[in-house]
PDB file of N, CA and C in Angstrom:
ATOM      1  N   UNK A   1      10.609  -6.643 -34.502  1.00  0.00           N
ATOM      2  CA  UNK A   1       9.869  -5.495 -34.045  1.00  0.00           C
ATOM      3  C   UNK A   1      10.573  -4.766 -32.889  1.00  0.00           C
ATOM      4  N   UNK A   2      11.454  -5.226 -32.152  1.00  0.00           N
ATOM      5  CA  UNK A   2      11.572  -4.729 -30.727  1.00  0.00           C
ATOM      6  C   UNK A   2      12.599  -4.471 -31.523  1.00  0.00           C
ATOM      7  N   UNK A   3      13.602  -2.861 -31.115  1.00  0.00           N
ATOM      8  CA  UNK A   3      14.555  -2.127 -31.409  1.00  0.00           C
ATOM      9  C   UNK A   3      15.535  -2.611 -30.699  1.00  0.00           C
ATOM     10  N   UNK A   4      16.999  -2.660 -30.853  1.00  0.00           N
ATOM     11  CA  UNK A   4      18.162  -2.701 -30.105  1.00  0.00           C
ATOM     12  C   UNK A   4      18.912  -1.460 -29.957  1.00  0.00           C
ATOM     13  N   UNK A   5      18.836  -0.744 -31.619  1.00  0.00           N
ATOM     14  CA  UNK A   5      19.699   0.343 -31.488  1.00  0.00           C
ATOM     15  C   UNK A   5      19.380   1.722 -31.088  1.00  0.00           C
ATOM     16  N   UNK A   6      20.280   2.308 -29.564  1.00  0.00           N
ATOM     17  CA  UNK A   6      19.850   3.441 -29.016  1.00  0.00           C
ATOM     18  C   UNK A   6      19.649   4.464 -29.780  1.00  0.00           C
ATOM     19  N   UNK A   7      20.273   4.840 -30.769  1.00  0.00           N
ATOM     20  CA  UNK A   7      19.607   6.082 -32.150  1.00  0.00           C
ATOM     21  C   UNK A   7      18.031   5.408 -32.327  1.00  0.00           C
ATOM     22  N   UNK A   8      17.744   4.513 -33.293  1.00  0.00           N
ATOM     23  CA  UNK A   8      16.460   4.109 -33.212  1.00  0.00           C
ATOM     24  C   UNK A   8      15.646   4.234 -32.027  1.00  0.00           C
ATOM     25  N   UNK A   9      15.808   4.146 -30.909  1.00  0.00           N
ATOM     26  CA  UNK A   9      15.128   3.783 -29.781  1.00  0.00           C
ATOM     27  C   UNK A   9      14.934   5.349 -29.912  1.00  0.00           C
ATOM     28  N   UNK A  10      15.824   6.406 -29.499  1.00  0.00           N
ATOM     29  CA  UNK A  10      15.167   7.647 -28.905  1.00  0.00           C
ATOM     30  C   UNK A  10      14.809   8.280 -30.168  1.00  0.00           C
ATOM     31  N   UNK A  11      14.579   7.874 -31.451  1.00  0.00           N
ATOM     32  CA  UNK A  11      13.656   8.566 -32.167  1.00  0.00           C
ATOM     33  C   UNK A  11      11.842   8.175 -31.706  1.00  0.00           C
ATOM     34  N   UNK A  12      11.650   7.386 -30.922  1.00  0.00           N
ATOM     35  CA  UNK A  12       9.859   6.517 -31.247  1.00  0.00           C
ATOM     36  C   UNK A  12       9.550   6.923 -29.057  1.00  0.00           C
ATOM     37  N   UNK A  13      10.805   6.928 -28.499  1.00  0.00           N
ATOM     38  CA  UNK A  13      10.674   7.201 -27.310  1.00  0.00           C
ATOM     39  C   UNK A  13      10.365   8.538 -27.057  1.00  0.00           C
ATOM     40  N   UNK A  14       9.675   8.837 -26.142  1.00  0.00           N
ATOM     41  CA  UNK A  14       9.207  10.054 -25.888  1.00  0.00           C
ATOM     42  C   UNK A  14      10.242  10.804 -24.543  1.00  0.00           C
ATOM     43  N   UNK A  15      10.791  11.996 -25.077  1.00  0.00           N
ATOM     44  CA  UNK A  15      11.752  12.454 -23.733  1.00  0.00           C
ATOM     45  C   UNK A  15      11.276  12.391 -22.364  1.00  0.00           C
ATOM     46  N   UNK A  16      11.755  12.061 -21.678  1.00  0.00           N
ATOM     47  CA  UNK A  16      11.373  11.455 -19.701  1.00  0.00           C
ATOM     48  C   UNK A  16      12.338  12.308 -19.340  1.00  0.00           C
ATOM     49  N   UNK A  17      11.547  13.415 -18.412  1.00  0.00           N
ATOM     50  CA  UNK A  17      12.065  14.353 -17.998  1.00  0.00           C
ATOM     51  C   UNK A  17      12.472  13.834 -16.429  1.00  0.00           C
ATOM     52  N   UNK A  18      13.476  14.259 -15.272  1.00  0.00           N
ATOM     53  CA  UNK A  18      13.249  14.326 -13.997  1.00  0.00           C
ATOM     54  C   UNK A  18      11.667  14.125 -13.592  1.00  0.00           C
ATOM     55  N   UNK A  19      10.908  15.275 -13.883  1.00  0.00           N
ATOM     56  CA  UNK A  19       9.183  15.219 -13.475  1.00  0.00           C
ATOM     57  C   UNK A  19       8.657  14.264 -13.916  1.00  0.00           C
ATOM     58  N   UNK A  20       8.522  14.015 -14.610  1.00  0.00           N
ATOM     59  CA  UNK A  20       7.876  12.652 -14.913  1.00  0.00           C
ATOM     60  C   UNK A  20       8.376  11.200 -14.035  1.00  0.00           C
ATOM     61  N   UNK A  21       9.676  10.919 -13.854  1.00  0.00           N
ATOM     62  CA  UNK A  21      10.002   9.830 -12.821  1.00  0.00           C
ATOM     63  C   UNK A  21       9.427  10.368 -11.851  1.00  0.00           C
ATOM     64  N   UNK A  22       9.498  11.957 -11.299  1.00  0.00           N
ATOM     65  CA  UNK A  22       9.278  11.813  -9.606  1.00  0.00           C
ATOM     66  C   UNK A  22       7.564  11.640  -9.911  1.00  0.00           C
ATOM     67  N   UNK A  23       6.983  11.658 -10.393  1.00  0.00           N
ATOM     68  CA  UNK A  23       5.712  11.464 -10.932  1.00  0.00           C
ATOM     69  C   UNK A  23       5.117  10.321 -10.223  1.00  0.00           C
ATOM     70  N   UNK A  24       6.002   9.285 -11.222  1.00  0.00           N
ATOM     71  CA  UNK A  24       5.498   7.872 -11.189  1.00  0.00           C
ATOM     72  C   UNK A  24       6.573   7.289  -9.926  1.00  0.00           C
ATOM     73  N   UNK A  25       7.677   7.532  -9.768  1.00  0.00           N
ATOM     74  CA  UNK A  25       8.523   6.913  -8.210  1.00  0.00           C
ATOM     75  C   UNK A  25       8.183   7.543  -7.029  1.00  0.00           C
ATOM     76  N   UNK A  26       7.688   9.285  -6.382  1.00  0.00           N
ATOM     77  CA  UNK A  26       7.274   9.440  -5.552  1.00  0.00           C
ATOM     78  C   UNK A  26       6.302   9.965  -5.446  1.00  0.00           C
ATOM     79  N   UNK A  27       5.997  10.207  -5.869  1.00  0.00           N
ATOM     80  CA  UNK A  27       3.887  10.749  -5.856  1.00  0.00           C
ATOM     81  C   UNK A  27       3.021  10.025  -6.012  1.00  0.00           C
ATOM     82  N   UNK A  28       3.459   9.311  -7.208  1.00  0.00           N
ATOM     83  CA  UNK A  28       2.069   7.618  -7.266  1.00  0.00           C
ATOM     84  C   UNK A  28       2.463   6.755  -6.054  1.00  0.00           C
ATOM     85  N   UNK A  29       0.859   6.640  -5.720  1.00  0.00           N
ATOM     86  CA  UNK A  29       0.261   5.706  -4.362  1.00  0.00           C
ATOM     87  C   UNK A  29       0.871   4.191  -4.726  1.00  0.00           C
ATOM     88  N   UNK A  30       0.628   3.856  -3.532  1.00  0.00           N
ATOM     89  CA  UNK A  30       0.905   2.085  -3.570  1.00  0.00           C
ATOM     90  C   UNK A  30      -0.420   1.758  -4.011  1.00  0.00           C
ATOM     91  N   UNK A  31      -0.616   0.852  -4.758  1.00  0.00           N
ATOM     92  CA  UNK A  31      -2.294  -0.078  -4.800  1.00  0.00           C
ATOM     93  C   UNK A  31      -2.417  -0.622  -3.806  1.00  0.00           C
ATOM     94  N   UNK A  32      -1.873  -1.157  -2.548  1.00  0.00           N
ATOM     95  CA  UNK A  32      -1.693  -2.113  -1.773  1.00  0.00           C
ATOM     96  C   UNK A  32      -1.677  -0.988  -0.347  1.00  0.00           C
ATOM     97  N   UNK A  33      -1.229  -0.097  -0.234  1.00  0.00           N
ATOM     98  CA  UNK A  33      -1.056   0.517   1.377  1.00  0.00           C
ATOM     99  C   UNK A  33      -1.658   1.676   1.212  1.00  0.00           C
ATOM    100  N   UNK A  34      -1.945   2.523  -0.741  1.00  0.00           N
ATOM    101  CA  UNK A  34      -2.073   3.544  -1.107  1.00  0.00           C
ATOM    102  C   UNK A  34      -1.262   4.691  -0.201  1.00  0.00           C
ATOM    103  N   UNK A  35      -0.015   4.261  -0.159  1.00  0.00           N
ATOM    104  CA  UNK A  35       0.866   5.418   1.005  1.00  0.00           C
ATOM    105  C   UNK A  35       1.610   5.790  -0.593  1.00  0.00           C
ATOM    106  N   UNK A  36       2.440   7.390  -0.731  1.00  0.00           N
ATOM    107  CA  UNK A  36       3.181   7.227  -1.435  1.00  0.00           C
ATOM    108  C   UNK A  36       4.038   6.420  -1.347  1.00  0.00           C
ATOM    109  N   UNK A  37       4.937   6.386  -2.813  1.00  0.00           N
ATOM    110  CA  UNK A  37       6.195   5.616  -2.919  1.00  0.00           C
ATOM    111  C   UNK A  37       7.010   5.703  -2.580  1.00  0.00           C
ATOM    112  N   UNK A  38       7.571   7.290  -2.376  1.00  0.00           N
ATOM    113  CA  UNK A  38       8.913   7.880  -2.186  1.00  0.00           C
ATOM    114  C   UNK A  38       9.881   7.244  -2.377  1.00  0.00           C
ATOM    115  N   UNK A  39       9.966   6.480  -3.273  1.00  0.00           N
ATOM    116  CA  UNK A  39      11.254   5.881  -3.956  1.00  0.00           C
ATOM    117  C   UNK A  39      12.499   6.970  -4.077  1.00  0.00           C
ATOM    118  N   UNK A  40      12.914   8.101  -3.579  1.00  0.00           N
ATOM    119  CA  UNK A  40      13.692   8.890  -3.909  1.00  0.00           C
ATOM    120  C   UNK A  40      14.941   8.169  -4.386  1.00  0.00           C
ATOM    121  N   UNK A  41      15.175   7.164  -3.452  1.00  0.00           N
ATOM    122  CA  UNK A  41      16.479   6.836  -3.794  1.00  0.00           C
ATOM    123  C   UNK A  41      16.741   5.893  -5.051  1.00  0.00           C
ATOM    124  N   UNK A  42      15.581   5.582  -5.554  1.00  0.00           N
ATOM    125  CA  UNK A  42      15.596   5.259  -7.233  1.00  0.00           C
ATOM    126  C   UNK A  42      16.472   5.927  -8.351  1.00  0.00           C
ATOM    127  N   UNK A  43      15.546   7.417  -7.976  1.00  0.00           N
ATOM    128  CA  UNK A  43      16.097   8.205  -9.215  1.00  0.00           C
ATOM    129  C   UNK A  43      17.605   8.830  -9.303  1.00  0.00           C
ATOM    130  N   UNK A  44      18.261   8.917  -7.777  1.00  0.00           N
ATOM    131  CA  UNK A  44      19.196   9.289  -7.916  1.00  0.00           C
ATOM    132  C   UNK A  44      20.501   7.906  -8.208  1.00  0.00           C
ATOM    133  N   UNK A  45      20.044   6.521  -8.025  1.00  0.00           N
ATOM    134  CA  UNK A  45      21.019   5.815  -8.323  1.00  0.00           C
ATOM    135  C   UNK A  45      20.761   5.433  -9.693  1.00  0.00           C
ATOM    136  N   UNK A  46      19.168   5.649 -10.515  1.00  0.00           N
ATOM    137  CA  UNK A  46      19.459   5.028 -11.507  1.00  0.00           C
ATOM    138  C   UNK A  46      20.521   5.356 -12.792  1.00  0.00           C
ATOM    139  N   UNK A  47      20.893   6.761 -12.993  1.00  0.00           N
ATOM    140  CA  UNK A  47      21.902   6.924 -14.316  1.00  0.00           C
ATOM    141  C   UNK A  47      23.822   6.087 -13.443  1.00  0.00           C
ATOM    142  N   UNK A  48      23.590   6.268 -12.367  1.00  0.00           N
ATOM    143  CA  UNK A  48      24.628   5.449 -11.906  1.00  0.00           C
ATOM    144  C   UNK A  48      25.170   3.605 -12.283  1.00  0.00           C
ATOM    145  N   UNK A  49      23.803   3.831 -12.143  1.00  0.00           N
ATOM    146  CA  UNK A  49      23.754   2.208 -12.818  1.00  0.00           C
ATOM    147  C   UNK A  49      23.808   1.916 -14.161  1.00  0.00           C
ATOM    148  N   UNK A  50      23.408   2.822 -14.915  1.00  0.00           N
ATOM    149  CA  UNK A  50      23.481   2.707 -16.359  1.00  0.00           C
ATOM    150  C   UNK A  50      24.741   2.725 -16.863  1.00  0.00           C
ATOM    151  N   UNK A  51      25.658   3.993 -16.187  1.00  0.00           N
ATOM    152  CA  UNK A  51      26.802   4.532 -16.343  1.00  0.00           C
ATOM    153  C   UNK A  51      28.054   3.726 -16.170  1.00  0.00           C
ATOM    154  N   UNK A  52      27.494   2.949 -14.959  1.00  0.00           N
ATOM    155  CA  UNK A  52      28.580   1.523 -14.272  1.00  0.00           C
ATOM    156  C   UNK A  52      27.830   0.076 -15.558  1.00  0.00           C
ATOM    157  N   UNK A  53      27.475  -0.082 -16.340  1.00  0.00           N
ATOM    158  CA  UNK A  53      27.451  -1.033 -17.090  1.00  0.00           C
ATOM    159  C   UNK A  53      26.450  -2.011 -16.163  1.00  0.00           C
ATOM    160  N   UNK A  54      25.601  -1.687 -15.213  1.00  0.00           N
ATOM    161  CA  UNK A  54      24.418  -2.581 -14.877  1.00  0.00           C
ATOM    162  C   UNK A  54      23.805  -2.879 -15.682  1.00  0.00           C
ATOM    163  N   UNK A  55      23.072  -1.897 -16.364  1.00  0.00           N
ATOM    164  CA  UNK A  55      22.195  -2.162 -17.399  1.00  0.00           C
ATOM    165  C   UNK A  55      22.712  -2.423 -18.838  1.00  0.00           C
ATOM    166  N   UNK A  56      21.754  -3.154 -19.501  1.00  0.00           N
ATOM    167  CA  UNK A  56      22.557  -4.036 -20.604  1.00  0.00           C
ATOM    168  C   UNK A  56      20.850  -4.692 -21.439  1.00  0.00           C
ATOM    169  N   UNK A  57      21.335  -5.090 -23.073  1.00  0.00           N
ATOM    170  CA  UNK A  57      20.140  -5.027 -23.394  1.00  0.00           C
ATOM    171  C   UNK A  57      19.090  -4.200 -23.630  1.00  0.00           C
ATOM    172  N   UNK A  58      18.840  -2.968 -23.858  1.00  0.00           N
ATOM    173  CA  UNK A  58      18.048  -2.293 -23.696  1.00  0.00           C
ATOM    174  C   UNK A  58      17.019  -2.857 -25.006  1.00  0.00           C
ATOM    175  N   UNK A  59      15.973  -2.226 -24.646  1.00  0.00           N
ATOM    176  CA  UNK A  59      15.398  -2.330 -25.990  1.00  0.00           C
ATOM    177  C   UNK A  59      14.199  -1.925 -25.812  1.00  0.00           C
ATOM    178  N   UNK A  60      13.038  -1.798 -27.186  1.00  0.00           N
ATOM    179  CA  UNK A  60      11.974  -1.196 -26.630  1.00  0.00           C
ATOM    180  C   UNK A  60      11.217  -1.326 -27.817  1.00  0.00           C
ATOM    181  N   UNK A  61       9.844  -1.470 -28.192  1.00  0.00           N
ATOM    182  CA  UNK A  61       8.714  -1.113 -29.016  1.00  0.00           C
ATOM    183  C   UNK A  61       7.974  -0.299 -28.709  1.00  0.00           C
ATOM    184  N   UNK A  62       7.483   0.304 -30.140  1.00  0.00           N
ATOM    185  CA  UNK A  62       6.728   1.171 -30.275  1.00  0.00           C
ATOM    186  C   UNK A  62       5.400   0.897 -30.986  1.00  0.00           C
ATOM    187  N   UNK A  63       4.695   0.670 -30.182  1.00  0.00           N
ATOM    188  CA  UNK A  63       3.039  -0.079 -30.371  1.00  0.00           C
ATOM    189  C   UNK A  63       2.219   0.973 -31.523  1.00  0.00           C
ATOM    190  N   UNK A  64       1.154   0.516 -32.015  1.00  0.00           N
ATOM    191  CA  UNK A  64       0.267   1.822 -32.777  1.00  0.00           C
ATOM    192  C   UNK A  64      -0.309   2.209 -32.182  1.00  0.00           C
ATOM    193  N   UNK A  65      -0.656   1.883 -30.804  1.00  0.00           N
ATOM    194  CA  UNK A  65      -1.667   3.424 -30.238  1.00  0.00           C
ATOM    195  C   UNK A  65      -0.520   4.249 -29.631  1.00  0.00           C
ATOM    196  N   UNK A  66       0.906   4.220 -29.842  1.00  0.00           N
ATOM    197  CA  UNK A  66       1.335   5.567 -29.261  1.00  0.00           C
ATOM    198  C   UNK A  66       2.377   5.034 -28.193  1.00  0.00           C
ATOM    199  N   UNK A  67       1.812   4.061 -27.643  1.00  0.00           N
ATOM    200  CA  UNK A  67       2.937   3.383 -26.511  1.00  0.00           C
ATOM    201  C   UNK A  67       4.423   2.922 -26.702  1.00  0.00           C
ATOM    202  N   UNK A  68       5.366   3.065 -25.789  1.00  0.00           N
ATOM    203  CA  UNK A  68       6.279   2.346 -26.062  1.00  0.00           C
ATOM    204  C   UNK A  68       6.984   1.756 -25.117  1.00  0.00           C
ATOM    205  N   UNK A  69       6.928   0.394 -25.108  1.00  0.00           N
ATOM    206  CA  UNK A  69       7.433  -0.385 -24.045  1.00  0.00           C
ATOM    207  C   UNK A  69       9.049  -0.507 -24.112  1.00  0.00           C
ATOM    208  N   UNK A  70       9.500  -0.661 -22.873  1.00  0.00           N
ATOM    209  CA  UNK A  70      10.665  -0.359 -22.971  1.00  0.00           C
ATOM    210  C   UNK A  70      11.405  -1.718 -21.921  1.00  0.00           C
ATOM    211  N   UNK A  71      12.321  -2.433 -22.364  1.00  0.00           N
ATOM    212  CA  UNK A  71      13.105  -3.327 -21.690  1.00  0.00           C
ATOM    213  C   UNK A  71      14.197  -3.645 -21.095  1.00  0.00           C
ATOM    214  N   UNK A  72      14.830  -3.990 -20.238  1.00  0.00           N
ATOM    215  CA  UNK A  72      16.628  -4.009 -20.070  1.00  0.00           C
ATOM    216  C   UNK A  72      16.955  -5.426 -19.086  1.00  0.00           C
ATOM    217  N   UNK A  73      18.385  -5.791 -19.517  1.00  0.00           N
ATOM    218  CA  UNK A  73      18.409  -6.378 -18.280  1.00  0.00           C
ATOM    219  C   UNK A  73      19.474  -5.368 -17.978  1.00  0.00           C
ATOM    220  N   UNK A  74      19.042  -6.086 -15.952  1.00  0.00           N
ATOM    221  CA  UNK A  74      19.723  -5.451 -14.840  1.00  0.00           C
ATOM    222  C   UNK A  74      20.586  -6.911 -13.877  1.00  0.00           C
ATOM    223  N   UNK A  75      21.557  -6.439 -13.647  1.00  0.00           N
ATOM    224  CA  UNK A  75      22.350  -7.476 -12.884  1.00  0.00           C
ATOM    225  C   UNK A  75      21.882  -6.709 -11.406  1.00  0.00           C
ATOM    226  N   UNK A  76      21.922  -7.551 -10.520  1.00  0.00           N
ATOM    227  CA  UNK A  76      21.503  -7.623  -8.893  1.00  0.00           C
ATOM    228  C   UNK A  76      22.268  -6.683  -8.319  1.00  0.00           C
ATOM    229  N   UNK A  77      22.120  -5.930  -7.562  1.00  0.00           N
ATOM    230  CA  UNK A  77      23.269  -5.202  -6.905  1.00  0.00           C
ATOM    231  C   UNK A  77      23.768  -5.685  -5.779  1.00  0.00           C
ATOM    232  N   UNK A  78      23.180  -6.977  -5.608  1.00  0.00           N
ATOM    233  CA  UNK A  78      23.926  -7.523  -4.637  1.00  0.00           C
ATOM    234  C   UNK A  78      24.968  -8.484  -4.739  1.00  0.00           C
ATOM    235  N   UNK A  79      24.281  -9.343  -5.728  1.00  0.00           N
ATOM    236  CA  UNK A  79      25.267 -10.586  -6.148  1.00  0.00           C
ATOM    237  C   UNK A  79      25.131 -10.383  -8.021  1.00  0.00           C
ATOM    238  N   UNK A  80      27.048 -10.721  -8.112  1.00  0.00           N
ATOM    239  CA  UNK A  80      26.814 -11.023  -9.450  1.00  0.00           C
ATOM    240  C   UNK A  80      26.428 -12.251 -10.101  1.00  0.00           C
ATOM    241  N   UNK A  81      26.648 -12.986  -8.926  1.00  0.00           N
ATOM    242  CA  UNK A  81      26.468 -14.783 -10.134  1.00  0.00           C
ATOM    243  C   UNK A  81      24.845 -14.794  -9.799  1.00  0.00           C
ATOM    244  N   UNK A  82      23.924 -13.991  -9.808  1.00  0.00           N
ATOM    245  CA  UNK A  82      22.495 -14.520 -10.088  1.00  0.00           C
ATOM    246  C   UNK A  82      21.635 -13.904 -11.331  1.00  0.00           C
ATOM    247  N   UNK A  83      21.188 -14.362 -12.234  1.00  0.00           N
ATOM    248  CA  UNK A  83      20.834 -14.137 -13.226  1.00  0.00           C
ATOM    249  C   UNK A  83      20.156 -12.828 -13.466  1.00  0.00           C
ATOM    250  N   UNK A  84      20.649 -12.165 -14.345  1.00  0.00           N
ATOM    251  CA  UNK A  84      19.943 -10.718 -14.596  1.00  0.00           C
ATOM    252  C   UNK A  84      18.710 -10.927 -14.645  1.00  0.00           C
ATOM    253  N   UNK A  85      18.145  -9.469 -14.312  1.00  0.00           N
ATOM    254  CA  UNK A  85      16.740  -9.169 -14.052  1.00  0.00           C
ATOM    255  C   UNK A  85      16.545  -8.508 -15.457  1.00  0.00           C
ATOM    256  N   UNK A  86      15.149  -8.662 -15.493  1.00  0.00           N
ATOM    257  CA  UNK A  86      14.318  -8.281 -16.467  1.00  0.00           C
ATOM    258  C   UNK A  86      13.245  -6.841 -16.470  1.00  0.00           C
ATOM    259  N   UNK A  87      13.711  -5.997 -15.733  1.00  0.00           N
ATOM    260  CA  UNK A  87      12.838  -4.842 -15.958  1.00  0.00           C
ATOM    261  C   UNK A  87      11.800  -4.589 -17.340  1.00  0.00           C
ATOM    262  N   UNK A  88      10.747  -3.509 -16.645  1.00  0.00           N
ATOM    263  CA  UNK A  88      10.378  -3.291 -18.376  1.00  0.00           C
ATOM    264  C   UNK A  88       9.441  -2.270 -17.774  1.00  0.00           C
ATOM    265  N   UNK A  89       8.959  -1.321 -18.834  1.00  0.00           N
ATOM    266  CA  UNK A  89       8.464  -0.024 -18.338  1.00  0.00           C
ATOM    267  C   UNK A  89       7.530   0.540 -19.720  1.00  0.00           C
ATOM    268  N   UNK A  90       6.367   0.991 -19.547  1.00  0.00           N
ATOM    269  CA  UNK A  90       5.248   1.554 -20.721  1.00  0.00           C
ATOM    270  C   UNK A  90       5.202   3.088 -20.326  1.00  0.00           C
ATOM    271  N   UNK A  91       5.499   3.499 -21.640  1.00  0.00           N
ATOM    272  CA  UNK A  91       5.134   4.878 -21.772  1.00  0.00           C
ATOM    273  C   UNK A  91       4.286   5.312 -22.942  1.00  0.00           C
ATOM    274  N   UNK A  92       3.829   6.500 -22.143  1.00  0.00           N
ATOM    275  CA  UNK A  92       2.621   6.617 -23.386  1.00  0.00           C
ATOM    276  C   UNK A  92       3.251   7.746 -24.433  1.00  0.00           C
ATOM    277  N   UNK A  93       2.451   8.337 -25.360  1.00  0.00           N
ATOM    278  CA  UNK A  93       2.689   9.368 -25.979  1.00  0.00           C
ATOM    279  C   UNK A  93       2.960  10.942 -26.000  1.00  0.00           C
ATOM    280  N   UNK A  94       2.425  10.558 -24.768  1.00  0.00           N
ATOM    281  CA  UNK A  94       2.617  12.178 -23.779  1.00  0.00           C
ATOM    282  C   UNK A  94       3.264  12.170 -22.455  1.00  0.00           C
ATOM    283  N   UNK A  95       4.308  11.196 -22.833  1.00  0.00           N
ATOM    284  CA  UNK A  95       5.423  11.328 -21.403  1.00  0.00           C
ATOM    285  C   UNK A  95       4.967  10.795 -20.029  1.00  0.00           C
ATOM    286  N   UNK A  96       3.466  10.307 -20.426  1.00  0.00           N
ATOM    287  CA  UNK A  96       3.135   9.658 -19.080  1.00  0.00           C
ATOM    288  C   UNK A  96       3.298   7.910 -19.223  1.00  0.00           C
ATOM    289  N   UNK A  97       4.198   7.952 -17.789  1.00  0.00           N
ATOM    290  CA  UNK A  97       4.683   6.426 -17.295  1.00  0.00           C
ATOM    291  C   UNK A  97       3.718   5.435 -17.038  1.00  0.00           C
ATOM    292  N   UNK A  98       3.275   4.739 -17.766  1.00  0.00           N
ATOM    293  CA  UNK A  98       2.180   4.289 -17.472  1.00  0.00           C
ATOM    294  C   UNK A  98       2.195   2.780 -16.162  1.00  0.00           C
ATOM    295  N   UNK A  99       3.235   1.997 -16.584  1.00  0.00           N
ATOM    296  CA  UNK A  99       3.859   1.068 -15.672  1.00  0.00           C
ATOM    297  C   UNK A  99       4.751   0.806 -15.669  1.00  0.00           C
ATOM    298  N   UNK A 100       5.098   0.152 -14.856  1.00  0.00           N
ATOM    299  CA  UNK A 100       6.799  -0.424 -14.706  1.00  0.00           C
ATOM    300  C   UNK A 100       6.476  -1.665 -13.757  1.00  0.00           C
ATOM    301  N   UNK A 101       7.990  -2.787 -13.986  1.00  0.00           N
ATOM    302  CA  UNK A 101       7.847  -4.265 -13.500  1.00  0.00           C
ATOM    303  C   UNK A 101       8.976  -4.099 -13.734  1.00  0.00           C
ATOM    304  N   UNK A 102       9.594  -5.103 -12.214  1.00  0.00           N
ATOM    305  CA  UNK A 102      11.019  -5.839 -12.218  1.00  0.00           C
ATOM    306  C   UNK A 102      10.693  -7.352 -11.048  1.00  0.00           C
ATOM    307  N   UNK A 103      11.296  -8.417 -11.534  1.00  0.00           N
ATOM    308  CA  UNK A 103      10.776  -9.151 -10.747  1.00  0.00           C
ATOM    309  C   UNK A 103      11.812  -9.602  -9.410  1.00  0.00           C
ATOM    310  N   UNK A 104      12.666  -8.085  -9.426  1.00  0.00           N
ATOM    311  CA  UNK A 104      13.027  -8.255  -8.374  1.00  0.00           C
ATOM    312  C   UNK A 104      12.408  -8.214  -6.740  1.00  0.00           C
ATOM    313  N   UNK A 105      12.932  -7.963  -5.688  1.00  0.00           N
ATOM    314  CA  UNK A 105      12.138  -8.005  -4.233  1.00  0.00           C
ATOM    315  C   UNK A 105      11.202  -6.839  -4.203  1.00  0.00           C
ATOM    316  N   UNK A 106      12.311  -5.852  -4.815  1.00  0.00           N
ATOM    317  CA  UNK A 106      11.267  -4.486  -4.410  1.00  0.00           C
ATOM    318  C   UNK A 106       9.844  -4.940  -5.499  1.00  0.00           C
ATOM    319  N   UNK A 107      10.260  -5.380  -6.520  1.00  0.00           N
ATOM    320  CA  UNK A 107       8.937  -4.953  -7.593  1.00  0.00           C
ATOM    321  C   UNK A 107       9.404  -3.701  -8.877  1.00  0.00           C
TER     322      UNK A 107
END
């Protein structure tokens, strides 16, 4: 069920515009301080990381109500000998981010 290949993947994925990350990285509240996120510096390192071969694994399903979860691993940016991370991220059918998880420090 879960896709590997990036042609497959961005046919069932829904396009994620810039607006939509700053959406969900700096405008959505914390649950916990409810302060924004301002993650700015997310969005501008993440195609960097993709680009430098961090990310690896991708993959993703596409559920029947519309969702599609999406997976990768990520190597540490600090150290390489510690085991890749496991990100993973839900989107809905209308471009809205619904969650995201990494069990790294930040979250």
């Amino acid at each position: 069920m879960w896709q590997k290949t990036i042609s497959v993947i961005e046919k069932f994925l829904p396009p994620i515009r810039e607006h939509e990350l700053y959406m969900y990285l700096i405008v959505r509240r914390s649950r916990d301080t409810k302060m924004q996120l301002n993650a700015i510096k997310t969005i501008h390192e993440a195609i960097k990381y993709v680009e430098s071969g961090w990310v690896s694994a991708l993959s993703a399903i596409h559920l029947e109500d519309g969702k599609v979860l999406v997976k990768a691993q990520v190597h540490h940016s600090q150290s390489l000998r510690k085991k890749e991370l496991m990100p993973w991220g839900s989107i809905s059918s209308n471009k809205t981010i619904i969650a995201g998880h990494c069990q790294c420090t930040a979250g």
